[in-house]
C-alpha atoms as a PDB file:
ATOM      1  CA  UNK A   1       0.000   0.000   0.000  1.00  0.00           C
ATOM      2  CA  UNK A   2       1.208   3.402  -1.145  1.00  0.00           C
ATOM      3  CA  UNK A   3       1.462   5.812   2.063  1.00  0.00           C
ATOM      4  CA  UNK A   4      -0.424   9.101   1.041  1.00  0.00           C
ATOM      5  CA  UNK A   5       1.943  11.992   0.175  1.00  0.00           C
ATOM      6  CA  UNK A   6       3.042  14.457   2.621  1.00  0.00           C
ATOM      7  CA  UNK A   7       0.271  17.213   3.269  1.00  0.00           C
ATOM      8  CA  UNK A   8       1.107  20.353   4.663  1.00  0.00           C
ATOM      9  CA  UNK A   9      -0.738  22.686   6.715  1.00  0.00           C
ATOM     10  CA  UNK A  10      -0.066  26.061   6.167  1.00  0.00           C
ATOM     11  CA  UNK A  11       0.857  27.905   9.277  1.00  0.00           C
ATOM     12  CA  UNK A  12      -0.721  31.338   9.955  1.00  0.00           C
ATOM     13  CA  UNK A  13       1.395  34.182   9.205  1.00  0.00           C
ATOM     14  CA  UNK A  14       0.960  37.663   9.596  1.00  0.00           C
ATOM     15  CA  UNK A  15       0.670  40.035   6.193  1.00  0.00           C
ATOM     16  CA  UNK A  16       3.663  40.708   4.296  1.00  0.00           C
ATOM     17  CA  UNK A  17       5.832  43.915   4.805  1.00  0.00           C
ATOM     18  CA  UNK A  18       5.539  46.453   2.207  1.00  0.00           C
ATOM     19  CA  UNK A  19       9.313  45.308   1.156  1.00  0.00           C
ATOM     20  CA  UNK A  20       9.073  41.477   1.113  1.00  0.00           C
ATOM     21  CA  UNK A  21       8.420  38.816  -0.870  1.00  0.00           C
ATOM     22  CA  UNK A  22       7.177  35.270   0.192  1.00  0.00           C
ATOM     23  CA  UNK A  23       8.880  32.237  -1.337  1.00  0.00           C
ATOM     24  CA  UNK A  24       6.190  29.528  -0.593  1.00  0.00           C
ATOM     25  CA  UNK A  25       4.780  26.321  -2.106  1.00  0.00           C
ATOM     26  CA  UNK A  26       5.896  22.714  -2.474  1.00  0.00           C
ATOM     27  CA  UNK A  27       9.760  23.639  -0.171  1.00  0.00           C
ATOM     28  CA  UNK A  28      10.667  22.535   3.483  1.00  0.00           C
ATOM     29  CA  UNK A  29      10.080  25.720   4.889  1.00  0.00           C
ATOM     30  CA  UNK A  30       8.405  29.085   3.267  1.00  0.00           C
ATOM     31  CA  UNK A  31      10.538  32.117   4.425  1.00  0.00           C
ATOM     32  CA  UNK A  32      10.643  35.896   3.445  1.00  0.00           C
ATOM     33  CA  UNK A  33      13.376  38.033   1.637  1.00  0.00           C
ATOM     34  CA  UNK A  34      13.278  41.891   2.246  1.00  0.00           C
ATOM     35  CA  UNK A  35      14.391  44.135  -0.710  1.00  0.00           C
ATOM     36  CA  UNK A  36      16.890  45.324   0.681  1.00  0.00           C
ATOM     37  CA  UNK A  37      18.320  42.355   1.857  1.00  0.00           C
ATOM     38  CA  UNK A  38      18.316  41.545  -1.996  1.00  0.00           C
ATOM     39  CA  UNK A  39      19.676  44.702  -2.703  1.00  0.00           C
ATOM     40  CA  UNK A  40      22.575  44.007  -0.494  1.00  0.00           C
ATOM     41  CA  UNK A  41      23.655  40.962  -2.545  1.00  0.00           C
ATOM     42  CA  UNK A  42      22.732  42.799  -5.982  1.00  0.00           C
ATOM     43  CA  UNK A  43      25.305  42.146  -8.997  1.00  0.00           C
ATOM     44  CA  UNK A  44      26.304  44.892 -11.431  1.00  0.00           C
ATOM     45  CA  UNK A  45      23.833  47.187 -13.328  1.00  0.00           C
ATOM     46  CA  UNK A  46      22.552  45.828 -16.671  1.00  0.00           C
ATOM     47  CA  UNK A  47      20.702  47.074 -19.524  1.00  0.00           C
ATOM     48  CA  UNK A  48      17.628  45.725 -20.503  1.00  0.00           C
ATOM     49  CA  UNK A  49      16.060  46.169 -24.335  1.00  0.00           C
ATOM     50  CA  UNK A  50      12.414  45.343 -25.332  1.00  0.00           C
ATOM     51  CA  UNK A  51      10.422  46.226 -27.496  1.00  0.00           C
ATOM     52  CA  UNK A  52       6.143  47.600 -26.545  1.00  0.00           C
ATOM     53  CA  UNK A  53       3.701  47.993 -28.827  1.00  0.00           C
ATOM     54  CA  UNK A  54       4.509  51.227 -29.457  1.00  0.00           C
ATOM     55  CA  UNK A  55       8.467  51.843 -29.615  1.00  0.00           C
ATOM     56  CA  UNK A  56      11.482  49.796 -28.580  1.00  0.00           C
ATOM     57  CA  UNK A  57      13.112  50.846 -25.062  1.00  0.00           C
ATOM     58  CA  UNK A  58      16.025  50.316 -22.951  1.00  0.00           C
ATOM     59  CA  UNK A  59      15.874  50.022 -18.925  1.00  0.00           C
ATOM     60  CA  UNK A  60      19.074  50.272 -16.639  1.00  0.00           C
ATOM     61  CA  UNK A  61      18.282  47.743 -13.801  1.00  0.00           C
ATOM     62  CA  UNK A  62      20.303  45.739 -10.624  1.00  0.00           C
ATOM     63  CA  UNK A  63      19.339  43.116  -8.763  1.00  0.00           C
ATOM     64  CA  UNK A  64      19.728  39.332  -7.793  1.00  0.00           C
ATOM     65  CA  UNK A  65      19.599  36.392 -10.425  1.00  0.00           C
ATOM     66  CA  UNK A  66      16.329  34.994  -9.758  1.00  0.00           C
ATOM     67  CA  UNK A  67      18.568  31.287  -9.684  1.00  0.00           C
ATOM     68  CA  UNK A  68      20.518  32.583  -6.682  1.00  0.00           C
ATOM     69  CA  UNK A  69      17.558  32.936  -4.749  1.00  0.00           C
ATOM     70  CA  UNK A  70      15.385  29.539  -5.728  1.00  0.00           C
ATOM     71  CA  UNK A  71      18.942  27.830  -4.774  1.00  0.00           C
ATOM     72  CA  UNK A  72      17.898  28.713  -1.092  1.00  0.00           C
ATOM     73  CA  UNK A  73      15.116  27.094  -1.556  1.00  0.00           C
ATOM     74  CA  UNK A  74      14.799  23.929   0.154  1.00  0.00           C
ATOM     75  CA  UNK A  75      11.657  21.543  -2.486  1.00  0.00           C
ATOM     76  CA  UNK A  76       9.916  18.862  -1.459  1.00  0.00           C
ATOM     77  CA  UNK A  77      11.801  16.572  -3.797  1.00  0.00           C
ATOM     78  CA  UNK A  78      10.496  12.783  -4.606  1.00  0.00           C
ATOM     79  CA  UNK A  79      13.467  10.940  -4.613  1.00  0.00           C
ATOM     80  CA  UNK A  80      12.095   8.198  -6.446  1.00  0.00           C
ATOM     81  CA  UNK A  81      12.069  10.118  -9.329  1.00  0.00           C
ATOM     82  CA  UNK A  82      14.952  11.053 -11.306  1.00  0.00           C
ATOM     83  CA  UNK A  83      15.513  14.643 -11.365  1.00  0.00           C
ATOM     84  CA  UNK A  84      12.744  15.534  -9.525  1.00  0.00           C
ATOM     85  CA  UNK A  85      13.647  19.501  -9.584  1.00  0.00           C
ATOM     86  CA  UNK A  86      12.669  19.601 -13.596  1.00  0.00           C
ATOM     87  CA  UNK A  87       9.438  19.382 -12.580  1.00  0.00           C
ATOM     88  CA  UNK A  88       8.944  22.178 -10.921  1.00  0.00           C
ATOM     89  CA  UNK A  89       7.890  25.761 -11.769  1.00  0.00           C
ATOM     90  CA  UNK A  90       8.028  28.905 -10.344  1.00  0.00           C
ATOM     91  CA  UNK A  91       5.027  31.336  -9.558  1.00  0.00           C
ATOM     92  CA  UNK A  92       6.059  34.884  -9.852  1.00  0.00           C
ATOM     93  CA  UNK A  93       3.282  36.808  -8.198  1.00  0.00           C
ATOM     94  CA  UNK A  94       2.974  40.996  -8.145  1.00  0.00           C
ATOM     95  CA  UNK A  95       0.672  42.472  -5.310  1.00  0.00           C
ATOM     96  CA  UNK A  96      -1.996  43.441  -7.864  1.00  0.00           C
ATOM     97  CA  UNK A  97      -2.494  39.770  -8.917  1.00  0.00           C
ATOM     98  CA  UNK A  98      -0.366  39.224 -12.060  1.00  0.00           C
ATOM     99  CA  UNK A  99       1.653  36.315 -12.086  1.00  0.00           C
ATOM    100  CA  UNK A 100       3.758  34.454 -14.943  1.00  0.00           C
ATOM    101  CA  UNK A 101       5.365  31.321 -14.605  1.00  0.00           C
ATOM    102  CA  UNK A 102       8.987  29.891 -15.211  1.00  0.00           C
ATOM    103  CA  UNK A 103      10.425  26.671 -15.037  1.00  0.00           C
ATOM    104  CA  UNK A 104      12.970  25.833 -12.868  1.00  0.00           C
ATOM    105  CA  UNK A 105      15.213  24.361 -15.702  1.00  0.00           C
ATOM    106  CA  UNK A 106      14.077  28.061 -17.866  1.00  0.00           C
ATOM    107  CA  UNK A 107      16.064  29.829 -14.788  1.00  0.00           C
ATOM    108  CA  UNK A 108      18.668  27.124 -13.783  1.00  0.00           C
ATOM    109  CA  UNK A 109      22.188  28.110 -15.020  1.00  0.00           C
ATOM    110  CA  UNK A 110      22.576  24.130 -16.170  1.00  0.00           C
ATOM    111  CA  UNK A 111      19.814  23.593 -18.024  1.00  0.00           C
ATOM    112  CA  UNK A 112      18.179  26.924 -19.480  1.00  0.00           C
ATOM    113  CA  UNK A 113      20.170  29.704 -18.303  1.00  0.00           C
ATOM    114  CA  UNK A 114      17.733  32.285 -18.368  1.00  0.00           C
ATOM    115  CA  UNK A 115      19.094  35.295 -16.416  1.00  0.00           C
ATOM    116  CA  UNK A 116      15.806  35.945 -14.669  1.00  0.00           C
ATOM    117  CA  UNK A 117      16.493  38.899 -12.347  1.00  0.00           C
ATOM    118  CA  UNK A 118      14.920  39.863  -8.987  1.00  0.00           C
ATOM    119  CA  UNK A 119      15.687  43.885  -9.734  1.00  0.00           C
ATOM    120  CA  UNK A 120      15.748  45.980  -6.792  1.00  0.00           C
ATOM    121  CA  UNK A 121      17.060  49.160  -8.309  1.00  0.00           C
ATOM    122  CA  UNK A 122      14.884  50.368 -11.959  1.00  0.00           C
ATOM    123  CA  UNK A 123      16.593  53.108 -14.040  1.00  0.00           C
ATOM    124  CA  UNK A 124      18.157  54.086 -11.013  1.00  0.00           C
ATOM    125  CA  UNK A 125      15.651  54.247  -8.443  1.00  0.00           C
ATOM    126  CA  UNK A 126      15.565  52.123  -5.192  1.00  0.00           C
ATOM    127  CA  UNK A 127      12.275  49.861  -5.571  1.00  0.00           C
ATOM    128  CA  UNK A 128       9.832  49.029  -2.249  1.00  0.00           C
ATOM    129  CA  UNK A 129       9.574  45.788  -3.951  1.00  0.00           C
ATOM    130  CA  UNK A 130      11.180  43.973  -6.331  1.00  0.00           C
ATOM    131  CA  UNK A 131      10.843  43.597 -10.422  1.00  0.00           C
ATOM    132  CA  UNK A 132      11.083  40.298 -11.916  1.00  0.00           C
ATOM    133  CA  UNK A 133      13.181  40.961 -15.025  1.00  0.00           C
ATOM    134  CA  UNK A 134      13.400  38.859 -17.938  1.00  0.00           C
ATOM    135  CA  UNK A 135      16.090  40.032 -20.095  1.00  0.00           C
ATOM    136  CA  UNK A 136      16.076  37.666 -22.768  1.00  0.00           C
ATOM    137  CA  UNK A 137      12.882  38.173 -23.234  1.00  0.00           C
ATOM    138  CA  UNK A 138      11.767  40.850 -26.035  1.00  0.00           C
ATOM    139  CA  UNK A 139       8.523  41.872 -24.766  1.00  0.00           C
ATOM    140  CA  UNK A 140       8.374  43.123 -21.047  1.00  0.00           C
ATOM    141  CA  UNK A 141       5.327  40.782 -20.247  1.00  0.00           C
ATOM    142  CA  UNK A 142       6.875  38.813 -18.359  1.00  0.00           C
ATOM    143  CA  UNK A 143       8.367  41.397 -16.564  1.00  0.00           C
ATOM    144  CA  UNK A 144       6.192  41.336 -12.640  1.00  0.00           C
ATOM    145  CA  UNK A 145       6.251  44.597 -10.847  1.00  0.00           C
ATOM    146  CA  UNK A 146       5.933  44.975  -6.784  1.00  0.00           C
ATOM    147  CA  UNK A 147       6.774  41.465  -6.781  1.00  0.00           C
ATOM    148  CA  UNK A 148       5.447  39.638  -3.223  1.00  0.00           C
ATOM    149  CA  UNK A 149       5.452  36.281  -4.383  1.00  0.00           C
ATOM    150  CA  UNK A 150       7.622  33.238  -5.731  1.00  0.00           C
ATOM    151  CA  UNK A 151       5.562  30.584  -5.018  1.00  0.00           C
ATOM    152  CA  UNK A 152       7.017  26.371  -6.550  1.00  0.00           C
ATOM    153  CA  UNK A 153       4.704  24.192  -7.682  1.00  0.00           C
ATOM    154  CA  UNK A 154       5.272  20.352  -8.675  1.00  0.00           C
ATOM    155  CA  UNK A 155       3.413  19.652 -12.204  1.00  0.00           C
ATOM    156  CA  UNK A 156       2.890  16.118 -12.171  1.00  0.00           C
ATOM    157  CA  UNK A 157       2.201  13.911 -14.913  1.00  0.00           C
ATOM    158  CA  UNK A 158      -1.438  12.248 -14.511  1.00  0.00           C
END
């Protein structure tokens, strides 16, 4: 007999600070990074170019490769399955509601590389909260403003 999978109640936690972000889901242990703890660890300023539907634009940004973050994070692997982590993706949630998602393999530096970027400073001014920054992308919709929540999900084969 197959013993049921692991279910987790979610504890009770009080509302998010207007500068954090939740990391949450299918991991060991949900915990909360402050922007300017993020800010603190932030790599060298990049340039960004997309294109809108009305004119082509480039954004100077810094911040934390989203992939340096997620490597904190602690999933609730099945180790009966063989490479478990590809299965994942990642939730990027804004305080308004938008979300997008990304693979863990899209962002991992050994599989897809993406340089997915947590961006706590946006053509040079110091965000409350950060921007999820997709600069490979062309388009900006990916892009998730006043970020609050990165939140991994299993997608399992049925």
């Amino acid at each position: 007999m197959d013993l049921l999978p692991e279910v987790r109640v979610p504890a009770r936690r009080p509302p998010l600070g207007a500068d954090e972000v939740l990391v949450s889901g299918a991991v060991r242990q949900e915990w909360v990074i402050t922007t300017p703890d993020l800010h603190a660890h932030a790599g060298l300023p990049v340039d960004v170019h997309y294109a809108t539907t009305r004119r082509r634009e480039v954004h100077h940004v810094q911040g934390v490769p989203l992939h340096r973050v997620l490597q904190r994070t602690r999933l609730l692997l099945d180790e009966r399955r063989k490479m478990d982590h590809l299965n994942f993706v990642v939730q990027a949630r804004s305080e308004d509601g938008f979300q997008v998602l990304l693979s863990w393999a899209e962002v991992d530096p050994e599989f897809g590389g993406c340089p997915a970027l947590l961006a706590t400073r946006y053509n040079g001014e110091v965000l409350t909260r950060p921007t999820l920054v997709v600069p490979t992308d062309g388009r900006s919709s990916r892009y998730v403003r006043r970020l609050c929540g990165l939140h991994l999900v299993r997608v399992d084969q049925r």
